[in-house]
C-alpha atoms as a PDB file:
ATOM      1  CA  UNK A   1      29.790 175.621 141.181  1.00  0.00           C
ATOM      2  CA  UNK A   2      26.943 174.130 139.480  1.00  0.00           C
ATOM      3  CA  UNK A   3      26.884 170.639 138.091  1.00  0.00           C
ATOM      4  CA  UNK A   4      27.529 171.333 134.173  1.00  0.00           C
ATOM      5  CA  UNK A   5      30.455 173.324 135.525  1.00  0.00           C
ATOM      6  CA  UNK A   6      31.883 171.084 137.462  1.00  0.00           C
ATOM      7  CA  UNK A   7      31.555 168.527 134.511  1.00  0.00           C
ATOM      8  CA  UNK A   8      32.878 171.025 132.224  1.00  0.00           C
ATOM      9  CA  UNK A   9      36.174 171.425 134.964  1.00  0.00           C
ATOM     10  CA  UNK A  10      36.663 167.139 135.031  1.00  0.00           C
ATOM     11  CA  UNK A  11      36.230 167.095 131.114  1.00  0.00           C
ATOM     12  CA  UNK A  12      39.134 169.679 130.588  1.00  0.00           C
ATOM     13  CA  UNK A  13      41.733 168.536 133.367  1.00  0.00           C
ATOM     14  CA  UNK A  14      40.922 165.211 132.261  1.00  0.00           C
ATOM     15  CA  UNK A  15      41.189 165.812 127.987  1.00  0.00           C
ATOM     16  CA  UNK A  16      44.892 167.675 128.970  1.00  0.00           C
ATOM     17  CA  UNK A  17      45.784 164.090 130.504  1.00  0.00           C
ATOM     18  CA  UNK A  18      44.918 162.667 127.074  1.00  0.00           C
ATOM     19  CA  UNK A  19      42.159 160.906 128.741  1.00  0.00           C
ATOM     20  CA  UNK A  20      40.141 159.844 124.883  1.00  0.00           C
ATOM     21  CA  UNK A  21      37.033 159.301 126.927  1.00  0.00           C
ATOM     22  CA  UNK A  22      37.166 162.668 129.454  1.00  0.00           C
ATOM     23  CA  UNK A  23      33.908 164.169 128.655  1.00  0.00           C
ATOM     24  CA  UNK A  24      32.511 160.159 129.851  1.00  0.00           C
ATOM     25  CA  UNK A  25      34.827 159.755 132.755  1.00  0.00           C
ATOM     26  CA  UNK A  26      34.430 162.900 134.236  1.00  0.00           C
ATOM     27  CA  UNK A  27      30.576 162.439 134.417  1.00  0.00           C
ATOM     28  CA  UNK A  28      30.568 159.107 135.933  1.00  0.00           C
ATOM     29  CA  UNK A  29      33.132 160.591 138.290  1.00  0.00           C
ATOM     30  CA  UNK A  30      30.504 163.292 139.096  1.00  0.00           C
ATOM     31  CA  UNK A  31      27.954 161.104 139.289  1.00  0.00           C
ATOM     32  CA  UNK A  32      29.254 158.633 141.434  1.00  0.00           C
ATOM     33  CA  UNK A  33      30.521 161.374 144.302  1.00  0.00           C
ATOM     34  CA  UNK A  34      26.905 163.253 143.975  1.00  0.00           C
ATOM     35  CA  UNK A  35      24.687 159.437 143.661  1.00  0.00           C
ATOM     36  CA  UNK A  36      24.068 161.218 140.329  1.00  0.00           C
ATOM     37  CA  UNK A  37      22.839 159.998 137.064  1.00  0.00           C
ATOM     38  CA  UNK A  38      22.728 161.418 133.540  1.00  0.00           C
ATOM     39  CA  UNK A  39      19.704 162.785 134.503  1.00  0.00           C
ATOM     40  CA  UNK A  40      21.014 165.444 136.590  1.00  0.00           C
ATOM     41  CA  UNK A  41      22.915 166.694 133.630  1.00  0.00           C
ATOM     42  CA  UNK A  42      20.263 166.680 131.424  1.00  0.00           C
ATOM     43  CA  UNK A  43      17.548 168.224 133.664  1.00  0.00           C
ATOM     44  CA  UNK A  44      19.520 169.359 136.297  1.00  0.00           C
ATOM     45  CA  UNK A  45      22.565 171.176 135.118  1.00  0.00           C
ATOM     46  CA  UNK A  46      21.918 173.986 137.517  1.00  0.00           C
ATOM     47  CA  UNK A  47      22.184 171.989 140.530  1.00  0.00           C
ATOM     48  CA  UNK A  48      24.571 173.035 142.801  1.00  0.00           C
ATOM     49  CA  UNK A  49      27.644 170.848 143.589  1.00  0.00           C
ATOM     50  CA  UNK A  50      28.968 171.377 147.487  1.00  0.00           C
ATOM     51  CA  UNK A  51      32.531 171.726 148.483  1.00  0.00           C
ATOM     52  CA  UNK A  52      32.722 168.655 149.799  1.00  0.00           C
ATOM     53  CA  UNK A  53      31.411 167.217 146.688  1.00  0.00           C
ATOM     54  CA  UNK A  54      33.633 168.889 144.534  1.00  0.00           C
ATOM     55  CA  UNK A  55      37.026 168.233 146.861  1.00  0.00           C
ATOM     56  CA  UNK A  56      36.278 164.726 146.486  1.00  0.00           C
ATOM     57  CA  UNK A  57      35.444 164.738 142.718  1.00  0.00           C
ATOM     58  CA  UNK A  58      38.804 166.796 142.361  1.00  0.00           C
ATOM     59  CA  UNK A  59      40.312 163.763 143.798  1.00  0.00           C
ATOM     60  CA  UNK A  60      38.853 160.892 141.502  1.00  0.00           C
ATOM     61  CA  UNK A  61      40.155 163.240 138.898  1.00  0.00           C
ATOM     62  CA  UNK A  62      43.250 163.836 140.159  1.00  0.00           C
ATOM     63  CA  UNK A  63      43.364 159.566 139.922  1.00  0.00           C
ATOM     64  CA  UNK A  64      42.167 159.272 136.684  1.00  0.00           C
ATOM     65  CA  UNK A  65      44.785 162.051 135.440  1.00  0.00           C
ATOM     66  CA  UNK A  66      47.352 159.489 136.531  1.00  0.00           C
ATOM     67  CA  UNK A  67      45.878 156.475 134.560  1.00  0.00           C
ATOM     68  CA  UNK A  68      43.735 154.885 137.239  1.00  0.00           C
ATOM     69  CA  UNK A  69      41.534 153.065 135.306  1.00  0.00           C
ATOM     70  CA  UNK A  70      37.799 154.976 135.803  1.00  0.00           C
ATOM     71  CA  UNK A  71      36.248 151.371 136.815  1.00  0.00           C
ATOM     72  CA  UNK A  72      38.889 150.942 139.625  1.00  0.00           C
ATOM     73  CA  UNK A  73      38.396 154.811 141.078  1.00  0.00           C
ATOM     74  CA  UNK A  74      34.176 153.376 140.791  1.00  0.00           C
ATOM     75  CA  UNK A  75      35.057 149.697 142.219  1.00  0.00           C
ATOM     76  CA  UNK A  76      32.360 148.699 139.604  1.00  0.00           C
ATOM     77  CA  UNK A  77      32.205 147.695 135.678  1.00  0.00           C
ATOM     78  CA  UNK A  78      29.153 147.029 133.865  1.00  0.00           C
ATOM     79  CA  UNK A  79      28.988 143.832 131.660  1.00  0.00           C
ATOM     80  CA  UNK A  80      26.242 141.722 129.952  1.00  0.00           C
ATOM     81  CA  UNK A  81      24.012 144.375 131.852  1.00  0.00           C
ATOM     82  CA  UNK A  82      25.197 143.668 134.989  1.00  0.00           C
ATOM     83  CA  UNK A  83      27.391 145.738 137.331  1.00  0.00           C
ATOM     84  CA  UNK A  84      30.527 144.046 138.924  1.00  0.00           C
ATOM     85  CA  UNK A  85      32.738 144.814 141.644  1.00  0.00           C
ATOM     86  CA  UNK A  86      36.200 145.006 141.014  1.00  0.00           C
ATOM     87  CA  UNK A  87      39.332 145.861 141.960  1.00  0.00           C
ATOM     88  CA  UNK A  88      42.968 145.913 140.790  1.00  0.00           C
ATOM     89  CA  UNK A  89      43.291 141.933 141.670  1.00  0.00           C
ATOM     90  CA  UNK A  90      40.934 141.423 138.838  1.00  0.00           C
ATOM     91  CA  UNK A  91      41.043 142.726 134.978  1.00  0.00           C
ATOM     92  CA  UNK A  92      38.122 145.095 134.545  1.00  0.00           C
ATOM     93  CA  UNK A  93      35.690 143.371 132.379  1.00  0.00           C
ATOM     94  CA  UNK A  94      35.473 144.492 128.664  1.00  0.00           C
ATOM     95  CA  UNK A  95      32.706 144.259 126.225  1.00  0.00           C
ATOM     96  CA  UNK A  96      34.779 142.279 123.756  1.00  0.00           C
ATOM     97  CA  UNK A  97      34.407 139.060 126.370  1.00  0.00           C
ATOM     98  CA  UNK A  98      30.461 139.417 125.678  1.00  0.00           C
ATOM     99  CA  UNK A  99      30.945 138.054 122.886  1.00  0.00           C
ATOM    100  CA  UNK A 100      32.427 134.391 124.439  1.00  0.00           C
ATOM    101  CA  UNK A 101      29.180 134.513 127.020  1.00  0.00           C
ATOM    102  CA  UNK A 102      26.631 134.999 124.007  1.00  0.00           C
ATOM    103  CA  UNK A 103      28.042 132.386 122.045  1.00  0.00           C
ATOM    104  CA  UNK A 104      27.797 130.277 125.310  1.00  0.00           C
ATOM    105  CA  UNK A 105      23.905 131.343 125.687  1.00  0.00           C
ATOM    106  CA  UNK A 106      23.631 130.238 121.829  1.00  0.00           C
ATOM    107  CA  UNK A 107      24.583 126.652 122.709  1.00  0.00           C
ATOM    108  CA  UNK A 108      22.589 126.167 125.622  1.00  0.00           C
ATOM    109  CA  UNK A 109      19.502 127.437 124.293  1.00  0.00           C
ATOM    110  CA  UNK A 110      16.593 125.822 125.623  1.00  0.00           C
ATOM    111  CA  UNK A 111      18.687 123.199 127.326  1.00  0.00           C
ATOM    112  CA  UNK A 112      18.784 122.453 131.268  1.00  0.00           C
ATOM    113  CA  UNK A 113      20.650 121.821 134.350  1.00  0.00           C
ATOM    114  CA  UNK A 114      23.702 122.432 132.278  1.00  0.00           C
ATOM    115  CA  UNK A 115      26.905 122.614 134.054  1.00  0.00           C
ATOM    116  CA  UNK A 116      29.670 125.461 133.646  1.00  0.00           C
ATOM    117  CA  UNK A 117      33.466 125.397 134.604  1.00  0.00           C
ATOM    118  CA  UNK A 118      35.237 129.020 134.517  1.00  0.00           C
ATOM    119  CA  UNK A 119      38.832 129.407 134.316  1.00  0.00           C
ATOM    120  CA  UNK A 120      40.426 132.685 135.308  1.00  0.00           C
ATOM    121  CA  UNK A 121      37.581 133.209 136.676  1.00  0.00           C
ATOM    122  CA  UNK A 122      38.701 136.582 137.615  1.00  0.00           C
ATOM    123  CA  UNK A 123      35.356 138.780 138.804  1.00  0.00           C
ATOM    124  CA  UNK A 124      33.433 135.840 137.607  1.00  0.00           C
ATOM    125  CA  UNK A 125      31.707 138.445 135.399  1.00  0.00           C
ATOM    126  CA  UNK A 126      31.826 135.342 132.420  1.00  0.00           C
ATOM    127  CA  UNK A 127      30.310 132.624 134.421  1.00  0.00           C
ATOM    128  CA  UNK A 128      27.897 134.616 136.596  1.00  0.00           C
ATOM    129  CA  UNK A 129      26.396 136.628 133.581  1.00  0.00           C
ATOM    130  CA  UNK A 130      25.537 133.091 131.834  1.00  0.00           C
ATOM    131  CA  UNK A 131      24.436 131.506 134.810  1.00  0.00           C
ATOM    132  CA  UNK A 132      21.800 134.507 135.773  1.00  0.00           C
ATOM    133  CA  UNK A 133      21.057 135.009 131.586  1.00  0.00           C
ATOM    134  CA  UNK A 134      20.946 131.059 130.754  1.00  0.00           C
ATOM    135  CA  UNK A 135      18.439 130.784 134.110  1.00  0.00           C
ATOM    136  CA  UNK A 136      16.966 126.507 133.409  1.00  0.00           C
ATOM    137  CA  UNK A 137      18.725 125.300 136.525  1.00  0.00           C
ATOM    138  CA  UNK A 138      22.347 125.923 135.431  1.00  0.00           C
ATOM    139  CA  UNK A 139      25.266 126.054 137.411  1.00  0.00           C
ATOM    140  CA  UNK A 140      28.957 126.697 137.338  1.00  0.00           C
ATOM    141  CA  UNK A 141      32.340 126.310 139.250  1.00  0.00           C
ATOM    142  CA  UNK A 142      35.055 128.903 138.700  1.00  0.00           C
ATOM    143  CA  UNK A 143      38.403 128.778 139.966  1.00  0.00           C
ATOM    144  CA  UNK A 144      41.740 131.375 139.850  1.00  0.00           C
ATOM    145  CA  UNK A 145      45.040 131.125 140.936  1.00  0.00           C
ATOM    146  CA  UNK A 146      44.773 134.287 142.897  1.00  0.00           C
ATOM    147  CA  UNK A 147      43.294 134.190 146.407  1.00  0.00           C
ATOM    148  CA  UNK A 148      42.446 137.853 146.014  1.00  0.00           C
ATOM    149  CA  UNK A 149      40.722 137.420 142.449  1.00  0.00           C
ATOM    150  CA  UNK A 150      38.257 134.717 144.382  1.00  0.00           C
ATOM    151  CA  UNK A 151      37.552 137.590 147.066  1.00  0.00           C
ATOM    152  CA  UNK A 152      36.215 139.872 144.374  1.00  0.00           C
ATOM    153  CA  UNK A 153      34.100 136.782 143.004  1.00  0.00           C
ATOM    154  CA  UNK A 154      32.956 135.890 145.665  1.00  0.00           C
ATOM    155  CA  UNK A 155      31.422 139.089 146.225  1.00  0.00           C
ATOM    156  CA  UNK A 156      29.786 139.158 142.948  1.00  0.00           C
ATOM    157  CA  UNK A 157      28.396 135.893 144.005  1.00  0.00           C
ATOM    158  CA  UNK A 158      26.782 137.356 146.955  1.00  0.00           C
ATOM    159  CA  UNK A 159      25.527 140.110 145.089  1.00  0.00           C
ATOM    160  CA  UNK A 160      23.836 138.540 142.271  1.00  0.00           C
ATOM    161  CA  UNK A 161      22.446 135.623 144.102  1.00  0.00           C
ATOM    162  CA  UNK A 162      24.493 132.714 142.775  1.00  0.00           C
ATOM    163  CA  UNK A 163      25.703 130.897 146.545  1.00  0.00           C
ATOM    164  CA  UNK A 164      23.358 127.825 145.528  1.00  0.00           C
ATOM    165  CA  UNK A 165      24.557 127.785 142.204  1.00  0.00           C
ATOM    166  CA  UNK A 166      27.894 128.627 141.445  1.00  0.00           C
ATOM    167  CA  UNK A 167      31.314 127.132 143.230  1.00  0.00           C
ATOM    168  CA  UNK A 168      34.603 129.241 143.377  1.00  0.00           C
ATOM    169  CA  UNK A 169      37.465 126.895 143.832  1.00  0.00           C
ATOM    170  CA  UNK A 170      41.213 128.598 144.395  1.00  0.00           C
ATOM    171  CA  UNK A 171      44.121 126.816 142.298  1.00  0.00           C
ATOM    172  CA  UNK A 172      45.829 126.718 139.005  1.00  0.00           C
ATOM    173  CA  UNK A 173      43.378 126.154 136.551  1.00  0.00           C
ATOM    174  CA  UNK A 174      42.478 122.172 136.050  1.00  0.00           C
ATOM    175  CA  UNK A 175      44.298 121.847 139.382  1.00  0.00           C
ATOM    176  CA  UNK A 176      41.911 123.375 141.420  1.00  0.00           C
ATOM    177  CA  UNK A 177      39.191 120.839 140.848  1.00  0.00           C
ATOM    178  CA  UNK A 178      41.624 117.474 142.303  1.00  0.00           C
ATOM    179  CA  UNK A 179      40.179 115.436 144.101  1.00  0.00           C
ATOM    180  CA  UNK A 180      36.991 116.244 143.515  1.00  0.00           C
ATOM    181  CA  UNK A 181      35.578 113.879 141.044  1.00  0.00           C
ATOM    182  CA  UNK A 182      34.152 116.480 138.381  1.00  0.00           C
ATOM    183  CA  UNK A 183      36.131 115.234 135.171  1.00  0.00           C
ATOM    184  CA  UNK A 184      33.496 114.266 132.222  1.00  0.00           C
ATOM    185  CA  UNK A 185      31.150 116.925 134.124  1.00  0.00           C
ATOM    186  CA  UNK A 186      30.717 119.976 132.356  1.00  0.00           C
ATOM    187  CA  UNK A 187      29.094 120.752 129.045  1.00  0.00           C
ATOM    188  CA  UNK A 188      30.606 124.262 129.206  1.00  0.00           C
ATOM    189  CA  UNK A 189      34.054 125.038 129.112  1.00  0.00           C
ATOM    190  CA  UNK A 190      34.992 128.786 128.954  1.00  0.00           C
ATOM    191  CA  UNK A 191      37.687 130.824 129.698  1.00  0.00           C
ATOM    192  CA  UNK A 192      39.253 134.510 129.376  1.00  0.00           C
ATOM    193  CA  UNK A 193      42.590 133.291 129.351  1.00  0.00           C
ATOM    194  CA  UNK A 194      46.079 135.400 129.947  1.00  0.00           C
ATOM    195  CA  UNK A 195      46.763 135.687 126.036  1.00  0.00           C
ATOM    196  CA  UNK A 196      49.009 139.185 125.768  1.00  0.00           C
ATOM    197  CA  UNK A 197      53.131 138.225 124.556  1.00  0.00           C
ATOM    198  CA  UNK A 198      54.952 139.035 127.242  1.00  0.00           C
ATOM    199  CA  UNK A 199      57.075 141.536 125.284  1.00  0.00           C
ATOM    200  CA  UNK A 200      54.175 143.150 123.750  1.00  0.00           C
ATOM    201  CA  UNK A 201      52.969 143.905 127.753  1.00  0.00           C
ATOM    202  CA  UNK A 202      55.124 147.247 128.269  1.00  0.00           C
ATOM    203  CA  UNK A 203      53.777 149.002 125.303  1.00  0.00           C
ATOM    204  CA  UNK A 204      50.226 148.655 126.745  1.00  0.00           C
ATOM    205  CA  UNK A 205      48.117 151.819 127.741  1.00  0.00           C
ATOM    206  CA  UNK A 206      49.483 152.617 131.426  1.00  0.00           C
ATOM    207  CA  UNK A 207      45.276 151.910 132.542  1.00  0.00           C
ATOM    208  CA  UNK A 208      45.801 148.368 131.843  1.00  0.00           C
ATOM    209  CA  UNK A 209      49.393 147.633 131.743  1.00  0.00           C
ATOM    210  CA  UNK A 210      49.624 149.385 135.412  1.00  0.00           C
ATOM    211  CA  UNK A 211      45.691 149.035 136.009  1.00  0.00           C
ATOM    212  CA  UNK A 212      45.694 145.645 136.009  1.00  0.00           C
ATOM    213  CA  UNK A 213      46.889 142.827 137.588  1.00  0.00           C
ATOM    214  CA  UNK A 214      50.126 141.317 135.672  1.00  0.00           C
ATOM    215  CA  UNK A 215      49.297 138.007 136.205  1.00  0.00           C
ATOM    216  CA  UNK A 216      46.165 138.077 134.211  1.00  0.00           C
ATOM    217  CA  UNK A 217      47.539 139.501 131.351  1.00  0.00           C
ATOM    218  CA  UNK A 218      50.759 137.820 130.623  1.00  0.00           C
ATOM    219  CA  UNK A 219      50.249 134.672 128.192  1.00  0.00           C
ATOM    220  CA  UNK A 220      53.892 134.064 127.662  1.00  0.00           C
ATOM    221  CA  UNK A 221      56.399 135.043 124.902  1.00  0.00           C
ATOM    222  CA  UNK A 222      53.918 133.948 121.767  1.00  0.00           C
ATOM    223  CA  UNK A 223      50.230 134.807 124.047  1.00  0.00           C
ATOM    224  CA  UNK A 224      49.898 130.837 123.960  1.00  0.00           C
ATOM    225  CA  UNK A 225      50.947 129.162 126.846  1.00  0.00           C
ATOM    226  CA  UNK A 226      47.787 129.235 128.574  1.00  0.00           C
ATOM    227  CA  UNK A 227      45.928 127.783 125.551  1.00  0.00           C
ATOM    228  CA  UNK A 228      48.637 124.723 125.289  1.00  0.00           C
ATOM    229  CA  UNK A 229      48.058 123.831 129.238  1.00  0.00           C
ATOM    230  CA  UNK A 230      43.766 124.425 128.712  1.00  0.00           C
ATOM    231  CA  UNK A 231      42.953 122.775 125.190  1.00  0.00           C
ATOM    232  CA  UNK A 232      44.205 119.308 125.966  1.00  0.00           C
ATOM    233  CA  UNK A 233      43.204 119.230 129.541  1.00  0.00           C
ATOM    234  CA  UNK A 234      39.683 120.369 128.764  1.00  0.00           C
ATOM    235  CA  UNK A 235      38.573 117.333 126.891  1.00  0.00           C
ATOM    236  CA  UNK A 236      38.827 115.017 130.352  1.00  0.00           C
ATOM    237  CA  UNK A 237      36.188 117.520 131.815  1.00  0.00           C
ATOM    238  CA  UNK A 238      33.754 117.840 129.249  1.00  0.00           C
ATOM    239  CA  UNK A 239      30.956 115.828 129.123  1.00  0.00           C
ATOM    240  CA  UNK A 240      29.907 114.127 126.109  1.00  0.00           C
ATOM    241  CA  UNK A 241      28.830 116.245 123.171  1.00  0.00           C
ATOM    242  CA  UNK A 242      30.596 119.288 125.991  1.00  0.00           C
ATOM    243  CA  UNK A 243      32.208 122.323 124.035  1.00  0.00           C
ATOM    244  CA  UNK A 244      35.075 124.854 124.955  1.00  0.00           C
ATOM    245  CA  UNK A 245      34.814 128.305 124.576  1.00  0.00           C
ATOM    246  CA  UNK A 246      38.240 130.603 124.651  1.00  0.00           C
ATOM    247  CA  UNK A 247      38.690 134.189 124.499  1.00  0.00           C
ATOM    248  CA  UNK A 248      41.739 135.135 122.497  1.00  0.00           C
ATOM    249  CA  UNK A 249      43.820 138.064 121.143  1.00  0.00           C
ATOM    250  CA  UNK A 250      42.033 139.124 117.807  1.00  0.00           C
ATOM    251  CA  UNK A 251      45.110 137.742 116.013  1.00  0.00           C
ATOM    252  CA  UNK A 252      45.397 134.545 117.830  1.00  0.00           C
ATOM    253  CA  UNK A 253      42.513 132.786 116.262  1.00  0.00           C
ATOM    254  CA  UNK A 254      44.526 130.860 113.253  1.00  0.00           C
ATOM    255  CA  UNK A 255      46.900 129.553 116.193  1.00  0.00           C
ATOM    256  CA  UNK A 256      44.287 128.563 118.540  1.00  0.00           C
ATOM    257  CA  UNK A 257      41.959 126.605 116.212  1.00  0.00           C
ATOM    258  CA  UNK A 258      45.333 124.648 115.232  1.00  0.00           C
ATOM    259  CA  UNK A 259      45.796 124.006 118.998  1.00  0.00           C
ATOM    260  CA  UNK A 260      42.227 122.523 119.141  1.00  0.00           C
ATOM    261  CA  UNK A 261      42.500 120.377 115.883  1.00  0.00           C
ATOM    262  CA  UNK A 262      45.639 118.882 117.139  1.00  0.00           C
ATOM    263  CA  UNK A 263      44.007 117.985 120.150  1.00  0.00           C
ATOM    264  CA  UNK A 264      41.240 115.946 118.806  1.00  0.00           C
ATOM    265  CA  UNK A 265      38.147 117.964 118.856  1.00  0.00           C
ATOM    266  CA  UNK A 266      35.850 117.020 116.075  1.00  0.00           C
ATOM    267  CA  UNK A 267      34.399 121.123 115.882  1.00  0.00           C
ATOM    268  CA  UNK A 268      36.164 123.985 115.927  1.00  0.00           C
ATOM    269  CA  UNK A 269      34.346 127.490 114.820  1.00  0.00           C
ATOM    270  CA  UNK A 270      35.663 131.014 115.431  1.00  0.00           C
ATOM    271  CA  UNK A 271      33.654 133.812 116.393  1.00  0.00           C
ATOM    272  CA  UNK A 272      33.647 137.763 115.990  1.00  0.00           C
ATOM    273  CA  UNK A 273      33.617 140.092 118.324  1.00  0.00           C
ATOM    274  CA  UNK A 274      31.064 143.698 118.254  1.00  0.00           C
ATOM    275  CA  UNK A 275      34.340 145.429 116.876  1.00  0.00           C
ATOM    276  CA  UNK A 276      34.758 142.782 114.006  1.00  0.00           C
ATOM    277  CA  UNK A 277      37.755 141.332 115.361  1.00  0.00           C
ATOM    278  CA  UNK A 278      38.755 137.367 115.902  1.00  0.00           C
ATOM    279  CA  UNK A 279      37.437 137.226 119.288  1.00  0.00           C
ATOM    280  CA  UNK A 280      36.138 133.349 120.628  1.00  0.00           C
ATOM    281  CA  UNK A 281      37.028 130.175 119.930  1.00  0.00           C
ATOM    282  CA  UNK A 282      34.929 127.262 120.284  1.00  0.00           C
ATOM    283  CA  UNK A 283      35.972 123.688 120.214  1.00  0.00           C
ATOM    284  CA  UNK A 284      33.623 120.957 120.613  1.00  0.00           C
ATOM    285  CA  UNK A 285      34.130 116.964 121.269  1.00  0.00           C
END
């Protein structure tokens, strides 16, 4: 079979699963059983694909037919131009949380030795993109409840180069920074919160609402309980003139800016993410 046929197969099978992005799926599934690119299919169509090749393509489709998400079959996502490992202890970074590290890059333009703290740190794929991007001797600490969330990040660490720089500390949330004598240190607060209603979890897309770890998604029955435990909490880490950044659900933004006014914070600003949507908040002292 040659490659634009075996494409071709992956793009049907995968279109009768109601896959909306088969014809994209079943290339990178290709591509990463051959070490492909989209080269091959644009100058190579031809090429043949072996039997081995295709019996193991046949079974990242047969996967992805049952709603594995395509980034967990790869063990990789891209984000901010990066390419992070992950797997299903971690939520598979999205390009709508690009929009939190940007606005994070905005406010420490041209400044240095700025200091990060990550909650739900996840892959790290928030606080490791800034740190490499941001570059002027920053560094960060993340932390996550989930021992197996700080396994993936800690690989990501490895990989990009961050040891010296960033710290991955296991607990829940502020709680995993006790006793070590870091409040009033960080001009950075961000996080990708859980922020979905608990109710409003079972009518998710089976990719993410079986995907995904649970635990990451669940905010509680109105989305906020993780921003009531973060906002207040926040302001005894932040350094003077510090900010917080939040990701939130695009109709969240009304409730979270409330939550930041009512705890004190003399800014508050939302921001937009590529799709249009309500998509960071940021909350400054």
């Amino acid at each position: 079979m040659t490659y634009r046929e075996a494409i071709q197969e992956g793009t049907k099978a995968l279109t009768l699963s109601s896959d909306a992005d088969a014809a994209l799926d079943a290339r990178l599934l290709l591509e990463a059983v051959c070490g492909t690119n989209l080269n091959t299919l644009l100058l190579s169509p031809d090429r043949e694909v072996t039997a081995q090749e295709m019996a193991a393509y046949r079974g990242f489709l047969i996967r992805r037919e049952a709603h594995e998400p395509t980034a967990m079959i790869l063990g990789h996502a891209g984000f901010m131009g990066f390419d992070f490992i992950v797997d299903p202890n971690v939520l598979i970074p999205e390009q709508d949380s690009e929009a939190l590290v940007e606005t994070a890059l905005d406010l420490g333009k041209g400044k240095k030795n700025l200091r990060v703290l990550d909650l739900c740190t996840g892959s790290g794929c928030l606080l490791f993109s800034f740190l490499t991007l941001q570059g002027n001797g920053a560094t960060g600490v993340g932390t996550d409840l989930s021992e197996k969330a700080l396994q993936v990040a800690e690989k990501n660490r490895m990989a990009l180069g961050l040891t010296e720089r960033a710290e991955l500390y296991q607990g829940d949330l502020f709680e995993a920074l006790s006793g070590r004598s870091l409040e009033h240190s960080f001009d950075l607060v961000l996080s990708n919160p859980p922020y979905i209603q608990t109710g409003v979890i079972e009518t998710l897309p089976e990719e993410v609402r079986c995907g995904e770890p649970y635990m990451a998604l669940d905010g509680g029955e109105d989305g906020l309980s993780f921003y009531r435990r973060i906002i207040p909490k926040a302001k005894g880490f932040l350094a003077p003139g510090g900010c917080l950044l939040l990701e939130i659900g695009y109709d969240e933004g009304d409730d979270v800016l409330s939550l930041c006014r009512e705890a004190g914070y003399a800014e508050t600003s939302l921001k937009k993410d590529y799709g249009g949507k309500d998509r960071v908040v940021t909350a400054a002292l």
